[in-house]
N, C-alpha and C. Protein backbone atom coordinates (compact mmCIF):
# COMPACT_ATOMS: atom_id res chain seq x y z
N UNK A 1 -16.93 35.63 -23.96
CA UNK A 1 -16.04 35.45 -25.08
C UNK A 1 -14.60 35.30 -24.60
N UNK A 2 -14.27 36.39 -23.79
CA UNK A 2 -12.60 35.84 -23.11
C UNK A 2 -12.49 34.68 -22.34
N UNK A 3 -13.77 34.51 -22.06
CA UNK A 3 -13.79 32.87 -20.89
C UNK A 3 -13.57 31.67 -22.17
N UNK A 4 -13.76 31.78 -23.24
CA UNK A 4 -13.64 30.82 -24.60
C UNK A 4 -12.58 30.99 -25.06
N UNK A 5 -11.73 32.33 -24.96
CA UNK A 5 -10.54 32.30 -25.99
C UNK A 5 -9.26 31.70 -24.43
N UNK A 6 -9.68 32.39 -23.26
CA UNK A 6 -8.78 31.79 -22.50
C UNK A 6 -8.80 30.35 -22.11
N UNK A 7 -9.72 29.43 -22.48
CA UNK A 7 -9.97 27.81 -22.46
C UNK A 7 -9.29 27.58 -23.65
N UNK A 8 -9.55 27.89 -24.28
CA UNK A 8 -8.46 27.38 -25.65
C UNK A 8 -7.02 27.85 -25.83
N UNK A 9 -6.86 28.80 -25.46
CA UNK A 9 -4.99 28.98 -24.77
C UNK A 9 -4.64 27.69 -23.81
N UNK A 10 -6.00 27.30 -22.78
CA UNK A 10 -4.79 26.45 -21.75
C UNK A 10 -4.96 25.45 -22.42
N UNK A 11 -6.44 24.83 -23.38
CA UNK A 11 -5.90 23.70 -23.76
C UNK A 11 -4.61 23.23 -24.96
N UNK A 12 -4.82 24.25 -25.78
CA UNK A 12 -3.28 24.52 -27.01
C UNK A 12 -2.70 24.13 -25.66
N UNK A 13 -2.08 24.45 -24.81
CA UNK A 13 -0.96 25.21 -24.23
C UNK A 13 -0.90 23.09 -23.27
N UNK A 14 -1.76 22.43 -23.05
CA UNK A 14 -1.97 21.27 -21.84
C UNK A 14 -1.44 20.81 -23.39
N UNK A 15 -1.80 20.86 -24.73
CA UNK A 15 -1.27 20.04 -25.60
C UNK A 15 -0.12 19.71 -25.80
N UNK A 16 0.21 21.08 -26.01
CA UNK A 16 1.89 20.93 -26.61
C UNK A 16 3.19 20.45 -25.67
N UNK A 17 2.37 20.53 -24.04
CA UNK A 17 3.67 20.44 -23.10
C UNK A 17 3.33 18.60 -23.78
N UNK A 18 1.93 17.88 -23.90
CA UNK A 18 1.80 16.55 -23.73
C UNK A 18 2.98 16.14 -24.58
N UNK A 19 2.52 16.49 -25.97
CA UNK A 19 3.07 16.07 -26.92
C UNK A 19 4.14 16.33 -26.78
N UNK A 20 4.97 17.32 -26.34
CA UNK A 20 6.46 17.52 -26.11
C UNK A 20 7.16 16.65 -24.56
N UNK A 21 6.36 15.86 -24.08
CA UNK A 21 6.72 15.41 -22.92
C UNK A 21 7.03 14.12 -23.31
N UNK A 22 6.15 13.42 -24.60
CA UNK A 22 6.04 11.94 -25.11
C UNK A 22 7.03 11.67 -25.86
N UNK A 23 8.07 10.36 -25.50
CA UNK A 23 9.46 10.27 -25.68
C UNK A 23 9.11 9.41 -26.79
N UNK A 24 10.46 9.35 -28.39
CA UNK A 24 9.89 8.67 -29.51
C UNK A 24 10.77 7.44 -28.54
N UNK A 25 10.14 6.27 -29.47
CA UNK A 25 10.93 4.96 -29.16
C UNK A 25 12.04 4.72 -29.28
N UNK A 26 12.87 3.72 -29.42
CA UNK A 26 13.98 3.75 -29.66
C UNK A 26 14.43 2.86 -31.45
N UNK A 27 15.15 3.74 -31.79
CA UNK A 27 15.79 2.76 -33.34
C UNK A 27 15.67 1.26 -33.39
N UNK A 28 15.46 1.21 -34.72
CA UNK A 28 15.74 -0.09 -34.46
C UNK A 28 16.52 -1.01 -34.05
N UNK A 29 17.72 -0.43 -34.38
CA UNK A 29 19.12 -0.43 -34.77
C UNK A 29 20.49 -0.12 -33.35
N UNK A 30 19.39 0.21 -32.13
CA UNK A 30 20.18 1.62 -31.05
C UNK A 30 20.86 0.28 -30.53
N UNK A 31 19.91 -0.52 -29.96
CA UNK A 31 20.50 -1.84 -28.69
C UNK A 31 20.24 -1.09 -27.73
N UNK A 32 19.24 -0.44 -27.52
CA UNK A 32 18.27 -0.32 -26.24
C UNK A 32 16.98 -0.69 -26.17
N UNK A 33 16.77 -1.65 -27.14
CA UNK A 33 15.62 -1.78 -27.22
C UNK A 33 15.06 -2.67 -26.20
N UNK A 34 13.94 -2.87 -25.60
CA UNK A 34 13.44 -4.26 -24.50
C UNK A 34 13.97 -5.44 -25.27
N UNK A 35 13.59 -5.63 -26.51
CA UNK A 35 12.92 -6.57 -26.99
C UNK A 35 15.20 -7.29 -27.38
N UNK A 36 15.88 -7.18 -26.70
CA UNK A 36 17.09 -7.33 -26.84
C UNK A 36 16.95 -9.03 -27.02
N UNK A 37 17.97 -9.31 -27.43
CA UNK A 37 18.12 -10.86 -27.89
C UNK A 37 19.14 -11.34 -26.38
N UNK A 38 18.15 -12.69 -25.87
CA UNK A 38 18.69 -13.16 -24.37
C UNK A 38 19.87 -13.79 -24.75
N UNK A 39 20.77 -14.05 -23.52
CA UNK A 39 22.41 -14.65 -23.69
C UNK A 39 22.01 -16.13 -24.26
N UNK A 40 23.08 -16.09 -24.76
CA UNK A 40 22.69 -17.51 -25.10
C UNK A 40 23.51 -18.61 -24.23
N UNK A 41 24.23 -18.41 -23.43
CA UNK A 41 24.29 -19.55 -22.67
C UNK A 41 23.52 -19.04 -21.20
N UNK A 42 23.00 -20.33 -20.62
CA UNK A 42 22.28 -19.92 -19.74
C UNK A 42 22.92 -21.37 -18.33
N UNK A 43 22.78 -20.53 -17.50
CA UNK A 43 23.26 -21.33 -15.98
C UNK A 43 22.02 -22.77 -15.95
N UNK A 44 22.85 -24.28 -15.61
CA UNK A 44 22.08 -25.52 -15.92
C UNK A 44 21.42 -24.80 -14.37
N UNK A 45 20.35 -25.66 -14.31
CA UNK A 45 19.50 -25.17 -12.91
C UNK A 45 20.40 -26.63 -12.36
N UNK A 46 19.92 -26.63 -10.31
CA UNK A 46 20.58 -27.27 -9.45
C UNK A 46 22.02 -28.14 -9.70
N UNK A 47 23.04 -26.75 -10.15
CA UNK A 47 24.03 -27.10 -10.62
C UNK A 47 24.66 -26.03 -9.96
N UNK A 48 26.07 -26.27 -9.28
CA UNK A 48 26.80 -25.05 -8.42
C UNK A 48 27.44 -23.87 -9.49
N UNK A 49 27.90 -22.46 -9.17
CA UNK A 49 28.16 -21.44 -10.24
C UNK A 49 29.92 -21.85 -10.13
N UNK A 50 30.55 -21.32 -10.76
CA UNK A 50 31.76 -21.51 -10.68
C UNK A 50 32.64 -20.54 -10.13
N UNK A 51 33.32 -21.02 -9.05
CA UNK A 51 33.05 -20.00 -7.99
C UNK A 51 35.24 -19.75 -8.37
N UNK A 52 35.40 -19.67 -9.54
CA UNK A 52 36.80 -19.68 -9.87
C UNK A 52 37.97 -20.52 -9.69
N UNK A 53 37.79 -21.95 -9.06
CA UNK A 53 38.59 -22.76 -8.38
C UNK A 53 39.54 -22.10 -7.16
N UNK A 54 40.78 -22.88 -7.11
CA UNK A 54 41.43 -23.27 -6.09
C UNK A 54 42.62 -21.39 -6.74
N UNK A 55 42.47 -20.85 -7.75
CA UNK A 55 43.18 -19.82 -8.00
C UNK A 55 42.60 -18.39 -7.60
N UNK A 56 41.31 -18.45 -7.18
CA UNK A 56 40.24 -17.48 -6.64
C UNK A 56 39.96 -17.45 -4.83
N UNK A 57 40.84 -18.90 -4.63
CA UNK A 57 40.23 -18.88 -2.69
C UNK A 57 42.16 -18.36 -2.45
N UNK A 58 41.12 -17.43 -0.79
CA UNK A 58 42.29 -17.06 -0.06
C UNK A 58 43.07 -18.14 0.59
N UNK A 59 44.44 -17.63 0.46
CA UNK A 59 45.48 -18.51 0.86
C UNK A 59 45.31 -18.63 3.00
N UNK A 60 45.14 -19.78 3.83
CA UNK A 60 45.29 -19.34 5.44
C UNK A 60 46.13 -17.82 5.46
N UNK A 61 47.44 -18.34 4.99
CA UNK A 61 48.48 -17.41 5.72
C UNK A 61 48.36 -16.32 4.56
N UNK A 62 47.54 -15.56 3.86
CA UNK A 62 47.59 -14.55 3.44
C UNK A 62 46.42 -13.61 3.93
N UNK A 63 45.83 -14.46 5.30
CA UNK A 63 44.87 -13.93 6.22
C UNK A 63 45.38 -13.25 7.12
N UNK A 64 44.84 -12.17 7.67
CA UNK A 64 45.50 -11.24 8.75
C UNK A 64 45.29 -11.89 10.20
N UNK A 65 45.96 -11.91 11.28
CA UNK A 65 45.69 -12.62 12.39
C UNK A 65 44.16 -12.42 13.07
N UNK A 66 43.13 -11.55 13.23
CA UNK A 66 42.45 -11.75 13.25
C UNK A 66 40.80 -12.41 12.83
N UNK A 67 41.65 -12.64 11.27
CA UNK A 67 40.68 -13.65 10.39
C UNK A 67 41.08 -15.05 10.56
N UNK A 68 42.32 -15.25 10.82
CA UNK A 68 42.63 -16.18 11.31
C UNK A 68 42.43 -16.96 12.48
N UNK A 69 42.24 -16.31 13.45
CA UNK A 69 41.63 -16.79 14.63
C UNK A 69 40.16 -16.68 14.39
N UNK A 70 38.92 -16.23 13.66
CA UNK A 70 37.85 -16.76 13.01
C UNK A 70 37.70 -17.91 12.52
N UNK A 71 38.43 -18.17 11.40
CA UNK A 71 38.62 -19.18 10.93
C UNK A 71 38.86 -20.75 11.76
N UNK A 72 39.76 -20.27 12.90
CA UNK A 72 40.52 -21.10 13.40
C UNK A 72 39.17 -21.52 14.76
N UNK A 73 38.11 -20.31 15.01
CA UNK A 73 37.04 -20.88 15.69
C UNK A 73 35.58 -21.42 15.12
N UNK A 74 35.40 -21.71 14.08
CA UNK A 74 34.71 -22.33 13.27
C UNK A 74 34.09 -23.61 13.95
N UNK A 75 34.95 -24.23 13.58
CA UNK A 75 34.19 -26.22 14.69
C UNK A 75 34.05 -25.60 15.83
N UNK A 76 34.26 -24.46 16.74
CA UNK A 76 33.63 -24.28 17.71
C UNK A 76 31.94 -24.11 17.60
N UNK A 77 32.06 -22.89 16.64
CA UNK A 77 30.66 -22.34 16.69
C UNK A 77 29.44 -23.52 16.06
N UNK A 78 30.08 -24.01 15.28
CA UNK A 78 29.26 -25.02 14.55
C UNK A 78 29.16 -26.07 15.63
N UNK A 79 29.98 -26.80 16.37
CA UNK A 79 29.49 -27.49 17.75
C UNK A 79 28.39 -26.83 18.54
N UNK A 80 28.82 -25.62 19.05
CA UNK A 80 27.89 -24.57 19.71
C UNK A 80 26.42 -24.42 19.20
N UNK A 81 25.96 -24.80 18.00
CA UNK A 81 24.74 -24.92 17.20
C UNK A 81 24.07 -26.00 17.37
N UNK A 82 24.90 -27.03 18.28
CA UNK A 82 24.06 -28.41 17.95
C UNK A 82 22.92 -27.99 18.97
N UNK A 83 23.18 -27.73 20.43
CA UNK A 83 21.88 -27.48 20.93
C UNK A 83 20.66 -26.58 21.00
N UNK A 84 20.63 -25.72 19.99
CA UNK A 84 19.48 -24.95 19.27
C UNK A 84 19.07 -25.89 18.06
N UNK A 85 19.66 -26.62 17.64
CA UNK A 85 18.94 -27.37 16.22
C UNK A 85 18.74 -28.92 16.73
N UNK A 86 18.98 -29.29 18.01
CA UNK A 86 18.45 -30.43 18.38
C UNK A 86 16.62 -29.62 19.27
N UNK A 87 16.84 -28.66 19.67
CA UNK A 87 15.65 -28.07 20.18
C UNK A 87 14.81 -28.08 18.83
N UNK A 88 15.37 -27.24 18.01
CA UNK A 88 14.52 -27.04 16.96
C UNK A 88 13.82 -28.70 16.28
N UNK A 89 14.61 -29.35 16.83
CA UNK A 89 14.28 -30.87 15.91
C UNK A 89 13.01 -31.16 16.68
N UNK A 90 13.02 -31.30 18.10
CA UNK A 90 12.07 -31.74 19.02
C UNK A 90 11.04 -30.70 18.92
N UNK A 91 10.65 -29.67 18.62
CA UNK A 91 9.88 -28.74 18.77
C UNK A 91 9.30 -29.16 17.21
N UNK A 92 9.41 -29.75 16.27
CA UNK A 92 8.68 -29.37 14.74
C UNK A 92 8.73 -30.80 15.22
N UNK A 93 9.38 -31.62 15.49
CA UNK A 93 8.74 -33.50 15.59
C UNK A 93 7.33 -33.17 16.88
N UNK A 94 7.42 -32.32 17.84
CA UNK A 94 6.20 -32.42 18.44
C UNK A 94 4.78 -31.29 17.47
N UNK A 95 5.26 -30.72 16.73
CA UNK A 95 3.95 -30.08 16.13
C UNK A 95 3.51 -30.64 14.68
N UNK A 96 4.39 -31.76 14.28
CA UNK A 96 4.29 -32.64 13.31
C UNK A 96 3.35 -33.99 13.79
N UNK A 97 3.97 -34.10 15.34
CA UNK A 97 2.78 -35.03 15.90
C UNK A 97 1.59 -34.84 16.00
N UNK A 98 1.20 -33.17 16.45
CA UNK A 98 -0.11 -32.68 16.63
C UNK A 98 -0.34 -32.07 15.57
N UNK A 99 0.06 -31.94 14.61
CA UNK A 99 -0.52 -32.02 13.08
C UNK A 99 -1.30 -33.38 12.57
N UNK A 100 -0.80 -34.10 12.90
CA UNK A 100 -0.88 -35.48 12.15
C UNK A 100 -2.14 -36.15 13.34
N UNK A 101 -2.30 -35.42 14.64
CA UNK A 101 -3.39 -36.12 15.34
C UNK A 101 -4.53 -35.27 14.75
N UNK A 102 -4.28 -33.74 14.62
CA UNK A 102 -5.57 -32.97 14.51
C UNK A 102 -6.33 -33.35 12.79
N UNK A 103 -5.10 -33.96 11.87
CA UNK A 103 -5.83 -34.40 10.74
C UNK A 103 -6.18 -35.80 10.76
N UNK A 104 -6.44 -36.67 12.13
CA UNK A 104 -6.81 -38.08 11.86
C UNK A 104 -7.74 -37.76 12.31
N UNK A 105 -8.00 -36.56 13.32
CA UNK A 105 -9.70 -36.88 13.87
C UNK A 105 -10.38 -35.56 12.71
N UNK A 106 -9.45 -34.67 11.93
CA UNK A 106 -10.57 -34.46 11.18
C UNK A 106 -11.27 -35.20 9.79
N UNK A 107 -10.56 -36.12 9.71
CA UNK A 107 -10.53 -37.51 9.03
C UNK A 107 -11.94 -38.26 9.54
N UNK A 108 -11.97 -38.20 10.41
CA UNK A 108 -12.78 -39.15 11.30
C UNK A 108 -14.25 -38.16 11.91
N UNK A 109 -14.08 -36.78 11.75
CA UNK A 109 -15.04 -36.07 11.94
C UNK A 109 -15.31 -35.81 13.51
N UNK A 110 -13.91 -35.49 14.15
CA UNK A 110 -14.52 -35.15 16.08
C UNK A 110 -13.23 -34.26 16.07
N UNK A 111 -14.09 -33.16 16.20
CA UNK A 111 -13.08 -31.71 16.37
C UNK A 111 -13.18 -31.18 17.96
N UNK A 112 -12.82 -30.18 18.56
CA UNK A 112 -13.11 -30.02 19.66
C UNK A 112 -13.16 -30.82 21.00
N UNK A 113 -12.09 -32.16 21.05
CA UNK A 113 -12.02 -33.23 21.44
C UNK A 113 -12.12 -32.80 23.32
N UNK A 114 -10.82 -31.26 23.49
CA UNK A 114 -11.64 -30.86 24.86
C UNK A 114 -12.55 -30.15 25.23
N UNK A 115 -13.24 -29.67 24.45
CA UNK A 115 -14.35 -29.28 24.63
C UNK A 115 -15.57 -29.81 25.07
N UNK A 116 -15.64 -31.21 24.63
CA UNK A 116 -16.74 -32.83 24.88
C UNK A 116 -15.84 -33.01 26.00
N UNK A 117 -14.55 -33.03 26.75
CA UNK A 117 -14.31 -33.74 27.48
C UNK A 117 -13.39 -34.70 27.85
N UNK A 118 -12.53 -34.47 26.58
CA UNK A 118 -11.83 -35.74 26.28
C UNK A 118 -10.38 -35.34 26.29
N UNK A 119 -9.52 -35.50 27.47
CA UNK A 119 -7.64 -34.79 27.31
C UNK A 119 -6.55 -36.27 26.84
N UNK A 120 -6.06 -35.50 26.47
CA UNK A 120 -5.45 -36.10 25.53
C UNK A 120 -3.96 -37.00 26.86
């Protein structure tokens, strides 16, 4: 009999924390609701943001001398790039070649070309 009255204490007791844990919704009226009304202007797609014009960019000389000499090495570094992106060019034109061979012979149905014997 106490094993029955103490099961029904914990379940009362698992109830009331539930029900006191479960948050009401929100008003209709609050403006927190999800269901909020979207902006109505919306950004055109592949169109640049407006990045404030010519009254928003820093002035050279209101740069401190060490941003300035950044600035001032720029066409270096960007020269300095050509020979990693001429590598990079030759490296995807040669796996674009052996893309384009491994789908003519699977086109053609002969896979394993050194395996039969055959080097390229």
């Amino acid at each position: 009999m106490r094993y029955l009255v103490l099961v029904g204490v914990v379940l009362c007791v698992m109830a009331m924390v539930a029900r006191s844990s479960r948050s009401d919704p929100p008003e209709a009226g609050s403006g927190s609701s999800a269901s909020a009304t979207p902006p109505t202007s919306v950004h055109a797609p592949f169109t640049p943001y407006d990045n404030g014009g010519s009254a928003a960019a820093f002035a050279y000389g209101a740069l401190d001398a060490s941003n300035q000499a950044y600035v001032d090495n720029l066409p270096n570094y960007v020269s300095s790039m050509e020979g990693p992106a001429a590598a990079f060019a030759a490296a995807a034109a040669q796996g674009a070649a052996r893309a384009h061979a491994q789908a003519a012979g699977n086109e053609l149905g002969v896979q394993n070309l050194a395996r039969q014997g055959v080097v390229p």
